[in-house]
N, C-alpha and C. Protein backbone atom coordinates (compact mmCIF):
# COMPACT_ATOMS: atom_id res chain seq x y z
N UNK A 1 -4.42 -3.71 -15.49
CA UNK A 1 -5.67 -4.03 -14.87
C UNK A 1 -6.18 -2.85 -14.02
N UNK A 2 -5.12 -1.90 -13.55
CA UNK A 2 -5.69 -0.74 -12.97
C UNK A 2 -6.47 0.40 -13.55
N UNK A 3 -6.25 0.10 -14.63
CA UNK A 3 -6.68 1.31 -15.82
C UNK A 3 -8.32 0.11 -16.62
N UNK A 4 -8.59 -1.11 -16.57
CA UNK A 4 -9.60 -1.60 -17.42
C UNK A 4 -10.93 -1.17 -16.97
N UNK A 5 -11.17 -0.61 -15.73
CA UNK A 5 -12.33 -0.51 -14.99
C UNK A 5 -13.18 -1.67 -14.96
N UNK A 6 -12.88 -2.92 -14.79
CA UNK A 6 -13.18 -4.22 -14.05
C UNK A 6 -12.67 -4.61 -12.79
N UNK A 7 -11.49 -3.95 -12.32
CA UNK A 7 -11.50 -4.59 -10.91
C UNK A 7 -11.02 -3.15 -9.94
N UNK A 8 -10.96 -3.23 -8.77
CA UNK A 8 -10.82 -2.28 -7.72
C UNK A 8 -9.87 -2.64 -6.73
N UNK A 9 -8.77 -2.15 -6.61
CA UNK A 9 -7.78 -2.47 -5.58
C UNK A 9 -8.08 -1.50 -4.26
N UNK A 10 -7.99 -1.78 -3.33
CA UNK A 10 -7.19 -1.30 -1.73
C UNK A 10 -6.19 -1.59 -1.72
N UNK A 11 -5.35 -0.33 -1.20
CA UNK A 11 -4.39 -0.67 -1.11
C UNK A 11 -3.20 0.40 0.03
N UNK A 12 -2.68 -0.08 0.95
CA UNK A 12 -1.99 0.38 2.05
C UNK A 12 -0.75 0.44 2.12
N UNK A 13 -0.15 1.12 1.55
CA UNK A 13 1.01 1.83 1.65
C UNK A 13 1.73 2.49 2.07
N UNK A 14 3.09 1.90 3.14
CA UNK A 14 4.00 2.26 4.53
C UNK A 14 4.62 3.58 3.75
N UNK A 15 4.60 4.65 5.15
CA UNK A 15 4.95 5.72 4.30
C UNK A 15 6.83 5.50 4.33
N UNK A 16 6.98 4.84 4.72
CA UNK A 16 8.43 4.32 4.91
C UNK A 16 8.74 3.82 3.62
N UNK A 17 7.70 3.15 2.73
CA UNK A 17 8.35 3.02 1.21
C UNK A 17 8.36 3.57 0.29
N UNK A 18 7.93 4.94 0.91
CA UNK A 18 8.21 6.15 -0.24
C UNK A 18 9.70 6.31 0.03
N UNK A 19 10.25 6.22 1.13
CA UNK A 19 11.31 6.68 1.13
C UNK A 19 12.76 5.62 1.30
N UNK A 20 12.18 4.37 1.12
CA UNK A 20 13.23 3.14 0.93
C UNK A 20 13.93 2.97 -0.64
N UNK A 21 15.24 3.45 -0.88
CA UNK A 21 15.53 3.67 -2.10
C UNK A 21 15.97 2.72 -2.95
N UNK A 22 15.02 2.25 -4.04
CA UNK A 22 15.03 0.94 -4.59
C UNK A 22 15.30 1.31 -6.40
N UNK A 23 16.27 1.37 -7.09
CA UNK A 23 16.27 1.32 -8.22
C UNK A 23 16.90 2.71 -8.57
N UNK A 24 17.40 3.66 -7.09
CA UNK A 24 17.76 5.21 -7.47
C UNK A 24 17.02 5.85 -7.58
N UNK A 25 17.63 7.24 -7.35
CA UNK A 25 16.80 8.37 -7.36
C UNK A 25 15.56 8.72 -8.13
N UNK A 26 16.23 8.20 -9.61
CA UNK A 26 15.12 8.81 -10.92
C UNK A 26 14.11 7.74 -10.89
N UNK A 27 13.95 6.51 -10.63
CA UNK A 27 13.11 5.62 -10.26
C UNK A 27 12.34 6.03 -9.05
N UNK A 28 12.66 6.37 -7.86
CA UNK A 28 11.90 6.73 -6.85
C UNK A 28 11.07 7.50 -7.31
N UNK A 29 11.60 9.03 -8.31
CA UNK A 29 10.53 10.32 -8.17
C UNK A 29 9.62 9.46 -9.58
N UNK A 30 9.71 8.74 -10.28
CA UNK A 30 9.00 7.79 -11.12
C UNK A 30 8.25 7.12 -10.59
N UNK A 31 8.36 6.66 -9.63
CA UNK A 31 7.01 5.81 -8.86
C UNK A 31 5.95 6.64 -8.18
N UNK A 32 7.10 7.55 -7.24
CA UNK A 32 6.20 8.65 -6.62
C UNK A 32 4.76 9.55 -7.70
N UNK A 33 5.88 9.90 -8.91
CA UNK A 33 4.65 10.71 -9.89
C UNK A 33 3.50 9.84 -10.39
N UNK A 34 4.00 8.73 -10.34
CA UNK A 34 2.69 7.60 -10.41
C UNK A 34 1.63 7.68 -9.78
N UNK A 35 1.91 7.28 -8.52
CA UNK A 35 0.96 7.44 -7.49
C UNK A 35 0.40 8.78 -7.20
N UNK A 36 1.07 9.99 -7.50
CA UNK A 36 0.16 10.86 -7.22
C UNK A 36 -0.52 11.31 -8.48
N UNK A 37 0.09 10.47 -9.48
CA UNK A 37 -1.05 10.56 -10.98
C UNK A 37 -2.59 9.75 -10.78
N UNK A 38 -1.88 8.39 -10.24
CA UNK A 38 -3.24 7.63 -10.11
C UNK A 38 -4.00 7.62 -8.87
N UNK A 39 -3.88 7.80 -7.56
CA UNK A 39 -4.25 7.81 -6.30
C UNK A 39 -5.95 8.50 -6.51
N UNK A 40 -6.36 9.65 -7.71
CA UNK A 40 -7.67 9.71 -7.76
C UNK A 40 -8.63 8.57 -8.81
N UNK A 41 -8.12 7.46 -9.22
CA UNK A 41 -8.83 6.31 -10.09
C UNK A 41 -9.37 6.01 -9.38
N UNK A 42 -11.04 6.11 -9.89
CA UNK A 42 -12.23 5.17 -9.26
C UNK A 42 -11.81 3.65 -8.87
N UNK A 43 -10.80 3.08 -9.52
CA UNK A 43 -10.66 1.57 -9.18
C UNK A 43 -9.21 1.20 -8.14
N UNK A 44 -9.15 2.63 -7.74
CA UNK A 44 -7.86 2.32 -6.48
C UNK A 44 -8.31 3.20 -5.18
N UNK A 45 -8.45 2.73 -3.71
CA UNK A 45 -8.00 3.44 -3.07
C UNK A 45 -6.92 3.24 -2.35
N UNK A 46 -6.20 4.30 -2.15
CA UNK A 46 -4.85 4.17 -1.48
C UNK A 46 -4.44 4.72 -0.29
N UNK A 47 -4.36 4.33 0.46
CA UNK A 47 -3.67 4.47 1.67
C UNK A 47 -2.63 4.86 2.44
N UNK A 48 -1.95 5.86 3.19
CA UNK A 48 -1.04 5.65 3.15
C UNK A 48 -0.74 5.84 4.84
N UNK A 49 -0.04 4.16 5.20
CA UNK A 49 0.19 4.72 6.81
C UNK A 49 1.25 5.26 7.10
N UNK A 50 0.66 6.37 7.68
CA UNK A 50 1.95 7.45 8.31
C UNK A 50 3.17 6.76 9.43
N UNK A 51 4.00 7.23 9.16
CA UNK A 51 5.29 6.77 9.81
C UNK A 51 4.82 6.90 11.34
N UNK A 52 4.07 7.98 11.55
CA UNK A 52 3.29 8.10 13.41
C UNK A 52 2.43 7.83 13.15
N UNK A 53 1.63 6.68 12.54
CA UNK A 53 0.03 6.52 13.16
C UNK A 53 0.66 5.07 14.58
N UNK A 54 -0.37 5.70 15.13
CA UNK A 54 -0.08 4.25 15.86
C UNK A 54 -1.13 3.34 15.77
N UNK A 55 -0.55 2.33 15.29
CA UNK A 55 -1.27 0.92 14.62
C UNK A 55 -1.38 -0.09 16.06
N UNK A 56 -2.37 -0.51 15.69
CA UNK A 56 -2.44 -2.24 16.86
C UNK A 56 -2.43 -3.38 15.84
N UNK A 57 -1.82 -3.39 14.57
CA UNK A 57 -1.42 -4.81 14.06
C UNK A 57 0.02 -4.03 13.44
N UNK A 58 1.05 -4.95 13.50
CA UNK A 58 2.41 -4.74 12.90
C UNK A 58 2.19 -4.85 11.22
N UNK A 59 2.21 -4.16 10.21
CA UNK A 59 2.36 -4.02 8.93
C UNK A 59 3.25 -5.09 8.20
N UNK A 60 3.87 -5.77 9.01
CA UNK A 60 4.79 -6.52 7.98
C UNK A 60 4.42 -8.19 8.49
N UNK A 61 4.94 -8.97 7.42
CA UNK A 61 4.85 -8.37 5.99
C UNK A 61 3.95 -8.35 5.01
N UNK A 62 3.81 -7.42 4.26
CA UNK A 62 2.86 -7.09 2.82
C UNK A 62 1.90 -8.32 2.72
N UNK A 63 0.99 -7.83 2.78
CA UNK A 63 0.34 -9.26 2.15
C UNK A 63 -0.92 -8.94 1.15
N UNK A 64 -1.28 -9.73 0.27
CA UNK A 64 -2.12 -9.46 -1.04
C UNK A 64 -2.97 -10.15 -0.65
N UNK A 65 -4.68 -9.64 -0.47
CA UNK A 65 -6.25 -10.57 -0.63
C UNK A 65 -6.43 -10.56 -2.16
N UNK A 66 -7.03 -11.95 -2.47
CA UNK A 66 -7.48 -11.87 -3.56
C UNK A 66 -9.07 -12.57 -3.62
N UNK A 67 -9.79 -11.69 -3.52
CA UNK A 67 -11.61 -12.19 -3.74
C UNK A 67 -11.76 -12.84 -2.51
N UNK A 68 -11.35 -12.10 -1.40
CA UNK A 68 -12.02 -13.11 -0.33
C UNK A 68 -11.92 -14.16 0.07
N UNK A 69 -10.72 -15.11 -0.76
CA UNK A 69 -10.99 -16.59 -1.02
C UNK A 69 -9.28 -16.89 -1.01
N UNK A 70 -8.35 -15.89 -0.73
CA UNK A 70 -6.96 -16.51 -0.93
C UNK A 70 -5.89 -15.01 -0.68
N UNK A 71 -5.22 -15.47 0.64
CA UNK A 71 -4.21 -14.01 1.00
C UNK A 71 -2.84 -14.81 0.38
N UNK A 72 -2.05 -13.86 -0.34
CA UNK A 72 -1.15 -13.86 -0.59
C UNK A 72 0.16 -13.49 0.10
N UNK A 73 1.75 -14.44 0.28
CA UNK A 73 2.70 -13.48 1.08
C UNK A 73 3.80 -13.91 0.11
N UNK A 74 4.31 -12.62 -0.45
CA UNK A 74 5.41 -13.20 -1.19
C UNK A 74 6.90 -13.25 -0.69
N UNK A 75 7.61 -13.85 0.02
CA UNK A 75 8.87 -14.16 0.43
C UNK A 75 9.95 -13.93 -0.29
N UNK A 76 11.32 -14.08 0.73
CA UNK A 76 12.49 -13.75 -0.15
C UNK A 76 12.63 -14.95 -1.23
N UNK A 77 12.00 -16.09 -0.70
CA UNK A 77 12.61 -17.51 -1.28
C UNK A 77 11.03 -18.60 -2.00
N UNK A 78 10.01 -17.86 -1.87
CA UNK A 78 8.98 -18.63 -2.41
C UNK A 78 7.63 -17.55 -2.04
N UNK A 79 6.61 -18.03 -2.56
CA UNK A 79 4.97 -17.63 -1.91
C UNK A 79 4.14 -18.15 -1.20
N UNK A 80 3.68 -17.86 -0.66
CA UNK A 80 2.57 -18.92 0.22
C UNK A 80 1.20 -17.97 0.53
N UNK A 81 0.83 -19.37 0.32
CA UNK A 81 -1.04 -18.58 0.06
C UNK A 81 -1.46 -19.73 1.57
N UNK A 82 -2.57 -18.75 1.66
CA UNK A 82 -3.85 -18.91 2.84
C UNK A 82 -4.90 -19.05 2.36
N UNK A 83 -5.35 -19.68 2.90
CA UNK A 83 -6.94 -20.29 2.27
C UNK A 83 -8.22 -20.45 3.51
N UNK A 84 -7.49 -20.60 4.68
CA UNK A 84 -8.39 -21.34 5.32
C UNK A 84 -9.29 -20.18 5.78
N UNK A 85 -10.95 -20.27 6.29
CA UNK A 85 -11.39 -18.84 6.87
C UNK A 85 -10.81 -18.32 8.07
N UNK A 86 -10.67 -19.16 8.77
CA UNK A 86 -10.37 -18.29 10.04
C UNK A 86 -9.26 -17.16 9.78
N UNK A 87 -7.97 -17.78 8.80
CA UNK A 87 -7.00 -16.73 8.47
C UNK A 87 -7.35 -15.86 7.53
N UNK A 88 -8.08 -16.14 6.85
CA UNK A 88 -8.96 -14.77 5.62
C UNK A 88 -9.96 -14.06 6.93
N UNK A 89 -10.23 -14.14 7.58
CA UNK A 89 -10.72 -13.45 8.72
C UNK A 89 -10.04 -12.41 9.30
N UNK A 90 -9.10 -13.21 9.70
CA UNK A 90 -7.62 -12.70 10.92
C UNK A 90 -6.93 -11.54 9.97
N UNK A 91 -6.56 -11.94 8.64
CA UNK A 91 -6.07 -10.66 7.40
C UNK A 91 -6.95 -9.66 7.43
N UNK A 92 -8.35 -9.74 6.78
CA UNK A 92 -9.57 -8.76 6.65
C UNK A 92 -9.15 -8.18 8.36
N UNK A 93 -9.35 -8.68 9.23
CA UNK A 93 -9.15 -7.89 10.88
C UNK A 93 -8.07 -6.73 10.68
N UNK A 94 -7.15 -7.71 10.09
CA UNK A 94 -5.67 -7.03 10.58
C UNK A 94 -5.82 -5.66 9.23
N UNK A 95 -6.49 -5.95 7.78
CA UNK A 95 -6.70 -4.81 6.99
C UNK A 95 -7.27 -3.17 7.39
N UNK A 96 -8.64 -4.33 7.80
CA UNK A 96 -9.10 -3.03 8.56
C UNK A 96 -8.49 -2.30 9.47
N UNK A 97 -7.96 -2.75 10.11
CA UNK A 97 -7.49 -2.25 11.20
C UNK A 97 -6.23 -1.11 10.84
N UNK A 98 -5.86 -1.60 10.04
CA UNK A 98 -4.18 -0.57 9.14
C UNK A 98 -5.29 0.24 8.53
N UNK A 99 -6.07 0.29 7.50
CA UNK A 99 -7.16 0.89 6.94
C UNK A 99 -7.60 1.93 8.02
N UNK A 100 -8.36 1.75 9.13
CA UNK A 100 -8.51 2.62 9.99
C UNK A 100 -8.15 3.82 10.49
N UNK A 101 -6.47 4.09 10.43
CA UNK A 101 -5.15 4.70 10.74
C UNK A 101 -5.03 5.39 9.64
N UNK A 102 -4.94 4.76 8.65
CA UNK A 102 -4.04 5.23 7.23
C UNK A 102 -4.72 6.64 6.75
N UNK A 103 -3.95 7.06 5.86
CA UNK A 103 -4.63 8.65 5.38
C UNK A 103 -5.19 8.09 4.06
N UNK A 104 -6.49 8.50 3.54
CA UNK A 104 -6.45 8.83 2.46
C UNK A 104 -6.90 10.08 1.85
N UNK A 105 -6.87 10.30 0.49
CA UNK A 105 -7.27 11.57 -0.15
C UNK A 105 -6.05 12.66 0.00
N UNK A 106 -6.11 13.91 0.79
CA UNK A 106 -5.42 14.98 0.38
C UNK A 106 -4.36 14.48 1.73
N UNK A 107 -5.16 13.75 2.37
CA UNK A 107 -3.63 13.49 3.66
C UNK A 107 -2.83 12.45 3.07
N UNK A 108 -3.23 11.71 2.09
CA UNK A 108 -2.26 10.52 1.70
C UNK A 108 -1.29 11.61 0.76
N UNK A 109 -1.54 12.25 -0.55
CA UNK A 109 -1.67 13.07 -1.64
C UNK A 109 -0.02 14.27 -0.43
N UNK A 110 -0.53 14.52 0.60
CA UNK A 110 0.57 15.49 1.49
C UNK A 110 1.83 14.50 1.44
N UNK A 111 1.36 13.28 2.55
CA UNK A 111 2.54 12.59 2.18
C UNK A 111 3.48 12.34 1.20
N UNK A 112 2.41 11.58 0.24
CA UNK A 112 3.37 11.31 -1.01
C UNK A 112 4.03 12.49 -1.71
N UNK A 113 4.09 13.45 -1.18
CA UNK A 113 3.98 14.91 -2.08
C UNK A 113 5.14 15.51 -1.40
N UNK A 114 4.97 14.84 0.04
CA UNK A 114 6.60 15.35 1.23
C UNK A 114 7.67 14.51 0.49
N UNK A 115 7.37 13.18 -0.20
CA UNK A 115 8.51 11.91 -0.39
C UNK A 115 9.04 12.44 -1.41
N UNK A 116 7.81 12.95 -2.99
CA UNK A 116 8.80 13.53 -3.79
C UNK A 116 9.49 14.74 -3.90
N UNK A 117 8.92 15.89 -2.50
CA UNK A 117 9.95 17.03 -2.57
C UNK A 117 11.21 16.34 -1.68
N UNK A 118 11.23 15.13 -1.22
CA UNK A 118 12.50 14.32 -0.70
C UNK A 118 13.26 14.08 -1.77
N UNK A 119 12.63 13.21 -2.78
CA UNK A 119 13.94 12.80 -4.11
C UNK A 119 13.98 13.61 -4.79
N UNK A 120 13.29 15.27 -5.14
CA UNK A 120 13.68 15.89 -5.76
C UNK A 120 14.86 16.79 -5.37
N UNK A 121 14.96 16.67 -4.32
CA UNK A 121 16.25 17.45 -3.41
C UNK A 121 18.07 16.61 -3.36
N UNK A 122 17.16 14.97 -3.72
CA UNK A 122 18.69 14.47 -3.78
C UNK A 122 19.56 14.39 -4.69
């Protein structure tokens, strides 16, 4: 769906999970070359909050908007969705607000670019 040019993601990404090692080394620099393959698609922007930005909402945990109309949180043990406005409010607040901080373009592009001269070294 990232590649159909029908829909457009945001998307904010802890620079702490470039470097949380999930699946090994050759998987890490595999995700990493991803993202710095796709990070210029008209239908993504990406974000990435720096390990020092200083934020006024806590990042965790992850949570997915979908159309305005339903936030997503996926758990160790189930999902749970939000519906009501005031909390599709309170999310959009708390987005923007990480959004605000976060790098994008050639400062996100540095980061992700520090993570894979990280797994290419291990």
């Amino acid at each position: 769906m990232l590649y159909d040019g029908e829909h457009h993601y945001d998307v904010i990404l802890d620079e702490q999970a470039l470097y949380t090692k999930i699946g090994g080394t050759k998987v890490m620099r595999e995700q990493i070359e991803r993202l710095l393959r796709d990070i210029d698609l008209p239908s993504l922007s990406l974000g990435v909050l720096a390990a020092t930005a200083e934020v006024s909402v806590i990042p965790m945990p992850g949570f997915s908007v979908y159309d305005d109309a339903r936030v997503h949180y996926e758990l160790v043990s189930t999902g749970v969705d939000v519906t009501g406005p005031d909390e599709l409010a309170f999310h959009d607040k708390a987005f923007n607000a990480l959004s605000s901080v976060a790098c994008y373009g050639d400062a996100a592009k540095d980061l992700i670019t520090k993570a894979m001269v990280f797994w290419s070294n291990d």
